[in-house]
C-alpha atoms as a PDB file:
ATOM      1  CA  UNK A   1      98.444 100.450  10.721  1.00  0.00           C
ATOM      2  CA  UNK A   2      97.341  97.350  12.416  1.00  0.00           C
ATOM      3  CA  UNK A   3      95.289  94.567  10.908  1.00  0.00           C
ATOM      4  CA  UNK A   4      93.517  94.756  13.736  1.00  0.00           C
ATOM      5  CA  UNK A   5      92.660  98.424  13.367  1.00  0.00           C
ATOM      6  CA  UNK A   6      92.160  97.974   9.704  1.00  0.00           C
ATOM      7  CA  UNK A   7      89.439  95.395   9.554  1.00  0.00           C
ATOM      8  CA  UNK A   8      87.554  97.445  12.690  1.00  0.00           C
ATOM      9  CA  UNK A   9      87.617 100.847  10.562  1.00  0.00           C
ATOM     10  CA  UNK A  10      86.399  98.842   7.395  1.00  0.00           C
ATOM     11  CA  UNK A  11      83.666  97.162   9.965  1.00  0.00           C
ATOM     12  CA  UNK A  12      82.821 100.781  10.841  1.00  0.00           C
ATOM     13  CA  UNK A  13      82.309 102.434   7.921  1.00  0.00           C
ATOM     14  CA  UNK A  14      80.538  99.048   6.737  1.00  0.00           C
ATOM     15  CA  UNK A  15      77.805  99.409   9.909  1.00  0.00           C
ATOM     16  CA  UNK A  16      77.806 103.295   8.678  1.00  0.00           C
ATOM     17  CA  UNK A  17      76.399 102.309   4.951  1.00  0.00           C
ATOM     18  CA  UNK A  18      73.885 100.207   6.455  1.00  0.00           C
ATOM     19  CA  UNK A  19      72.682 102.976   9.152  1.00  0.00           C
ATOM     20  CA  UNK A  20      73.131 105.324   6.032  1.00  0.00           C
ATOM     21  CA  UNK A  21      70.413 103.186   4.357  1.00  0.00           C
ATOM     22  CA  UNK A  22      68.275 103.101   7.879  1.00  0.00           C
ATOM     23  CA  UNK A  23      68.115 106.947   7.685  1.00  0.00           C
ATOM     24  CA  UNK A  24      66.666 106.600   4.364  1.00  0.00           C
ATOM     25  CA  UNK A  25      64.153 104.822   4.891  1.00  0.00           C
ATOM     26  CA  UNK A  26      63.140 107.013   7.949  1.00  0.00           C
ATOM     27  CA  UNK A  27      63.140 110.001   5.575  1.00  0.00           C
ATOM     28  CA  UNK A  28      60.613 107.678   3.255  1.00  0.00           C
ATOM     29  CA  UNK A  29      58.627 107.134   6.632  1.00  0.00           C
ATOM     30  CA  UNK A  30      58.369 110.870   6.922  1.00  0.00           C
ATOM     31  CA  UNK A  31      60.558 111.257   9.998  1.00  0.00           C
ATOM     32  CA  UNK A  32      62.220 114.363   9.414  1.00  0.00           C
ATOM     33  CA  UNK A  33      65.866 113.940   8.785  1.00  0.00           C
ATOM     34  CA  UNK A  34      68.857 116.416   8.631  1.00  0.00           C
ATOM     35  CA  UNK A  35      70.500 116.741   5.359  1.00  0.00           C
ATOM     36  CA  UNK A  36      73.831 116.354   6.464  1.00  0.00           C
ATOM     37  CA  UNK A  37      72.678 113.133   8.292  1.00  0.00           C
ATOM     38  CA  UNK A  38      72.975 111.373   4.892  1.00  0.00           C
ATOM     39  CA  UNK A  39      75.225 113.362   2.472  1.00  0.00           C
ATOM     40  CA  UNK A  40      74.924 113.376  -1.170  1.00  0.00           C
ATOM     41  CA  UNK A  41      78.416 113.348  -1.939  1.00  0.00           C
ATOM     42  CA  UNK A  42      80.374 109.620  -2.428  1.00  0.00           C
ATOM     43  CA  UNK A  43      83.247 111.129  -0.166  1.00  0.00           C
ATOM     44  CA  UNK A  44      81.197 113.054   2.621  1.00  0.00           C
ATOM     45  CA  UNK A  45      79.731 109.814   4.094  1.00  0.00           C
ATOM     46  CA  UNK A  46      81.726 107.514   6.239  1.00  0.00           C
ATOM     47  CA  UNK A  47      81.833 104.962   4.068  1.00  0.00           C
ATOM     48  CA  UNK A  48      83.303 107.307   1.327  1.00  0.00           C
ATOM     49  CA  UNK A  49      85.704 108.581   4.107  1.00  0.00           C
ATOM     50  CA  UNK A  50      87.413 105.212   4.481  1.00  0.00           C
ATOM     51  CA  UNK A  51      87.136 104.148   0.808  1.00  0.00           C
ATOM     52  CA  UNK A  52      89.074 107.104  -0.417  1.00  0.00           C
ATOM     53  CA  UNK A  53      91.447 107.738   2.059  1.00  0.00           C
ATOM     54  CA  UNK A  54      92.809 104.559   4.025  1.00  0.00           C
ATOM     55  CA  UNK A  55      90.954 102.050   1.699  1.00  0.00           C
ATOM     56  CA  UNK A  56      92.833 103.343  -1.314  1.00  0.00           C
ATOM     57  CA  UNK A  57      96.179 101.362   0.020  1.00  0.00           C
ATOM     58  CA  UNK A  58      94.150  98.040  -0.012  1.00  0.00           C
ATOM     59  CA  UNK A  59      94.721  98.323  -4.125  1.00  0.00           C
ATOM     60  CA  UNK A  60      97.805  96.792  -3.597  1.00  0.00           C
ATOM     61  CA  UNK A  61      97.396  93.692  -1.812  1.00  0.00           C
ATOM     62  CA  UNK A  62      98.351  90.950  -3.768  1.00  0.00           C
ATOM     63  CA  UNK A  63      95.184  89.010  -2.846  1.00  0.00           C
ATOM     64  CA  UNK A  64      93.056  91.814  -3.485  1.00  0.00           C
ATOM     65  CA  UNK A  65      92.086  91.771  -7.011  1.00  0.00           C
ATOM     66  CA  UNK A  66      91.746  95.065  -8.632  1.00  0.00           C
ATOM     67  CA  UNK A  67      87.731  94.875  -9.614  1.00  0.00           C
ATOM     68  CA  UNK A  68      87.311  94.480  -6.199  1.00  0.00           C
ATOM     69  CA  UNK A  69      88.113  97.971  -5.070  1.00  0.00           C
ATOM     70  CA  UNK A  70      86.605  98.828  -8.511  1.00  0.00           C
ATOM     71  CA  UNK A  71      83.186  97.227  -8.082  1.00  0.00           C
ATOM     72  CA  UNK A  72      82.828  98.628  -4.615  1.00  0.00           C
ATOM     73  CA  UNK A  73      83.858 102.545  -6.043  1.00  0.00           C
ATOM     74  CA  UNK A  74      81.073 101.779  -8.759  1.00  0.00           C
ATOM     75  CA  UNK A  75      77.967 100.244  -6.327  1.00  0.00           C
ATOM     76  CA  UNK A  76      79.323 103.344  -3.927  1.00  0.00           C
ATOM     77  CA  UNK A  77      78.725 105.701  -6.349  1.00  0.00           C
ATOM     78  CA  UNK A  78      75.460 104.239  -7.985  1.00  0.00           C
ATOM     79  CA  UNK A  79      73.869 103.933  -4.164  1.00  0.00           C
ATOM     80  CA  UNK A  80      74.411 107.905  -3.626  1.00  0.00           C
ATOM     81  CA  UNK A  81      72.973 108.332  -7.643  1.00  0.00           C
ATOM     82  CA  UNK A  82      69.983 106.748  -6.665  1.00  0.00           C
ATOM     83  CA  UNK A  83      69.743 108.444  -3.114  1.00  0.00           C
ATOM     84  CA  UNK A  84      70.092 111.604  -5.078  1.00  0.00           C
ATOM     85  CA  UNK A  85      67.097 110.735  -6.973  1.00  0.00           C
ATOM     86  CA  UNK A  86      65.435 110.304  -3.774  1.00  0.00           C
ATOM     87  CA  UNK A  87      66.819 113.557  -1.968  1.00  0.00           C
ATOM     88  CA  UNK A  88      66.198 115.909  -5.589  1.00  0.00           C
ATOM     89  CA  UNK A  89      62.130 114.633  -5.157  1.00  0.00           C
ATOM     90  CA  UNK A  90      61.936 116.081  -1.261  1.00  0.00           C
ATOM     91  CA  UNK A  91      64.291 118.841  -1.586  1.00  0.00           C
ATOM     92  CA  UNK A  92      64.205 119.935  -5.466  1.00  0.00           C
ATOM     93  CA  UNK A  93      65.401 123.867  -4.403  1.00  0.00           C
ATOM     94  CA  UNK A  94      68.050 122.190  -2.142  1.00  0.00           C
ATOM     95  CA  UNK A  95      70.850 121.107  -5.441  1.00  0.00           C
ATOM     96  CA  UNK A  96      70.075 124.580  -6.482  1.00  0.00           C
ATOM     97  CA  UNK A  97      70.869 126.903  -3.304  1.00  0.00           C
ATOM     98  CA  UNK A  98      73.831 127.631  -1.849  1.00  0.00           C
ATOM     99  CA  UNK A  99      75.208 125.821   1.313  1.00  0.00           C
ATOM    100  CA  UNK A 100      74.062 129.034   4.128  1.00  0.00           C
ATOM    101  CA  UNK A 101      70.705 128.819   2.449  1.00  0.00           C
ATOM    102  CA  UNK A 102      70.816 124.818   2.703  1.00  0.00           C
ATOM    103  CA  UNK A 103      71.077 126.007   6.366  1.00  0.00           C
ATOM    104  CA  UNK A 104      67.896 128.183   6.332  1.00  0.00           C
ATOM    105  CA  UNK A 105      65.659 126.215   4.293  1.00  0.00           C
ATOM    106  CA  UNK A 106      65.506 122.726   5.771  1.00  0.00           C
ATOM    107  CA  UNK A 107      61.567 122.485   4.763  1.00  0.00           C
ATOM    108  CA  UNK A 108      61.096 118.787   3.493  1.00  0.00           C
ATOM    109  CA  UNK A 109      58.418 118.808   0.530  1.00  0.00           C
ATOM    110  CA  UNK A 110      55.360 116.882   0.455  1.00  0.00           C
ATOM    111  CA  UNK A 111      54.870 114.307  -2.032  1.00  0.00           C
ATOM    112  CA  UNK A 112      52.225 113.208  -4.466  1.00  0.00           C
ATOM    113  CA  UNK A 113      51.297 109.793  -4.397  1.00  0.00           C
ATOM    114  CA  UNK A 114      52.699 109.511  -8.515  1.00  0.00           C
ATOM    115  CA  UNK A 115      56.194 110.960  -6.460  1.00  0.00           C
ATOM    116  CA  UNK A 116      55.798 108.521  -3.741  1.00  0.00           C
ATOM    117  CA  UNK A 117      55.906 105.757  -5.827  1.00  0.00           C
ATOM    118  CA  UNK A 118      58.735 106.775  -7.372  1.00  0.00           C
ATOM    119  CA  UNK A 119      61.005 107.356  -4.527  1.00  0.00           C
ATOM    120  CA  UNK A 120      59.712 103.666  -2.789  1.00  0.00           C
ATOM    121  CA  UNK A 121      61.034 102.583  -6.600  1.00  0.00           C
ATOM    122  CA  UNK A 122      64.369 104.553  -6.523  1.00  0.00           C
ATOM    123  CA  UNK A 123      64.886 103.155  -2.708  1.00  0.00           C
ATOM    124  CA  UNK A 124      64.321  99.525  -3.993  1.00  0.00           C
ATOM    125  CA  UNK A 125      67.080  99.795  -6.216  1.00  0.00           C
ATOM    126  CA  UNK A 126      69.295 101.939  -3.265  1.00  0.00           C
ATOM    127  CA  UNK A 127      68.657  98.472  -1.570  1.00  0.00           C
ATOM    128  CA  UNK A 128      69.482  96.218  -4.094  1.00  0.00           C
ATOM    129  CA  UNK A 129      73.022  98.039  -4.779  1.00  0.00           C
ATOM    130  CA  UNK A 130      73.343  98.148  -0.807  1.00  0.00           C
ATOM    131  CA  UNK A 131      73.098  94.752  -0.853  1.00  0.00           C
ATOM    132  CA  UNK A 132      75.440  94.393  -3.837  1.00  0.00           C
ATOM    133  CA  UNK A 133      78.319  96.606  -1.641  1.00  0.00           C
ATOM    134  CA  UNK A 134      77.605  95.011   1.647  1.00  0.00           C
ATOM    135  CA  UNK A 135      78.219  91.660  -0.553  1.00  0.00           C
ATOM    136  CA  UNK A 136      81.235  93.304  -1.829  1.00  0.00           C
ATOM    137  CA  UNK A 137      82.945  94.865   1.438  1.00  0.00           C
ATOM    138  CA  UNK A 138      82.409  91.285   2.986  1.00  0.00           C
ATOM    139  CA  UNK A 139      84.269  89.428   0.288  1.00  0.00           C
ATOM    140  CA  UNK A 140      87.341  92.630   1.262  1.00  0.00           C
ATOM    141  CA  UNK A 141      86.623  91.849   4.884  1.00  0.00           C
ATOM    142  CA  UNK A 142      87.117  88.284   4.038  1.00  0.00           C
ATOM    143  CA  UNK A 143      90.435  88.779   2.007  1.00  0.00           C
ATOM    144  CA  UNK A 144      91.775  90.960   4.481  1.00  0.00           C
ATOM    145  CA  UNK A 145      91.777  88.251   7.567  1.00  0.00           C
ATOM    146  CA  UNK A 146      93.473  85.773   4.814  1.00  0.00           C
ATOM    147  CA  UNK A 147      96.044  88.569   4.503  1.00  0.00           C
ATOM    148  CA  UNK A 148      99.504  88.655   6.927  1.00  0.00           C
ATOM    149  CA  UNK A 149      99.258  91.743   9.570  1.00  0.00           C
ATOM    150  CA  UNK A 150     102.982  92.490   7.696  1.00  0.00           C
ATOM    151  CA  UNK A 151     101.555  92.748   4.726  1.00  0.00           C
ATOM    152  CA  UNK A 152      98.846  95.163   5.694  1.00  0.00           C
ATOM    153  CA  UNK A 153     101.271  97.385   8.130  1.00  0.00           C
ATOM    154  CA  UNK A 154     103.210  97.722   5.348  1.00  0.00           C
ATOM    155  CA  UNK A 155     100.975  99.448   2.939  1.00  0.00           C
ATOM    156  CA  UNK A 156     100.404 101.795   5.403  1.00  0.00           C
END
């Protein structure tokens, strides 16, 4: 793979956290969103995607300390623990069903004002540990333009 193609897939799935995070906030607004349009799971997302699957080479650049790659997994993981949270208050039957009945039942529930509180509280922290990854994927970004294309093409 390119270095070229590398840092524009990383860009990508970076710009797909942050529109992850947009969608959120729409659900908050009370637009109505589709479940699959922010999945709950750490690899169904784009970001996940990447991170798992091409990202997983970038362990072994030499400039690439390992906490990096493990700091990012961690915030990663935390952000879709607290978007859980969030998704478990509109949609408590939704963890429990099966995925055709996820299909059927797309009925978003309404909130009391005690549970609205406490999703705008869960989604304050979801943007803190955004902020925390974006920080994080930048300082990759950064390492990986300091990094020779050879290097990169050959991890991959």
């Amino acid at each position: 793979m390119k270095k070229e193609d590398l840092l524009e897939h990383l860009h990508i799935a970076k710009l797909a956290h942050i529109a992850w995070i947009e969608k959120t906030k729409r659900l908050i607004k009370g637009f109505d969103i589709q479940e699959s349009a922010i999945p709950v799971d750490v690899k169904e997302c784009t970001f996940g995607k990447w991170f798992y699957t091409e990202g997983q080479a970038l362990n072994a650049l030499s400039n690439n300390p390992p906490e990096c790659m493990n700091k990012i997994e961690m915030l990663h993981i935390e952000f879709h623990d607290k978007y859980l949270d969030i998704f478990n208050i509109y949609f408590p039957q939704e963890a429990k069903k099966g995925f055709f009945a996820k299909l059927l039942t797309k009925k978003r529930k309404a909130l009391s004002a005690a549970k609205k509180e406490l999703v705008l509280d869960y989604y304050k922290k979801m943007e803190k540990i955004s902020q925390e990854l974006t920080d994080e994927i930048s300082r990759l970004e950064r390492r990986l333009v300091a990094v020779s294309s050879e290097k990169i093409e050959s991890l991959y």
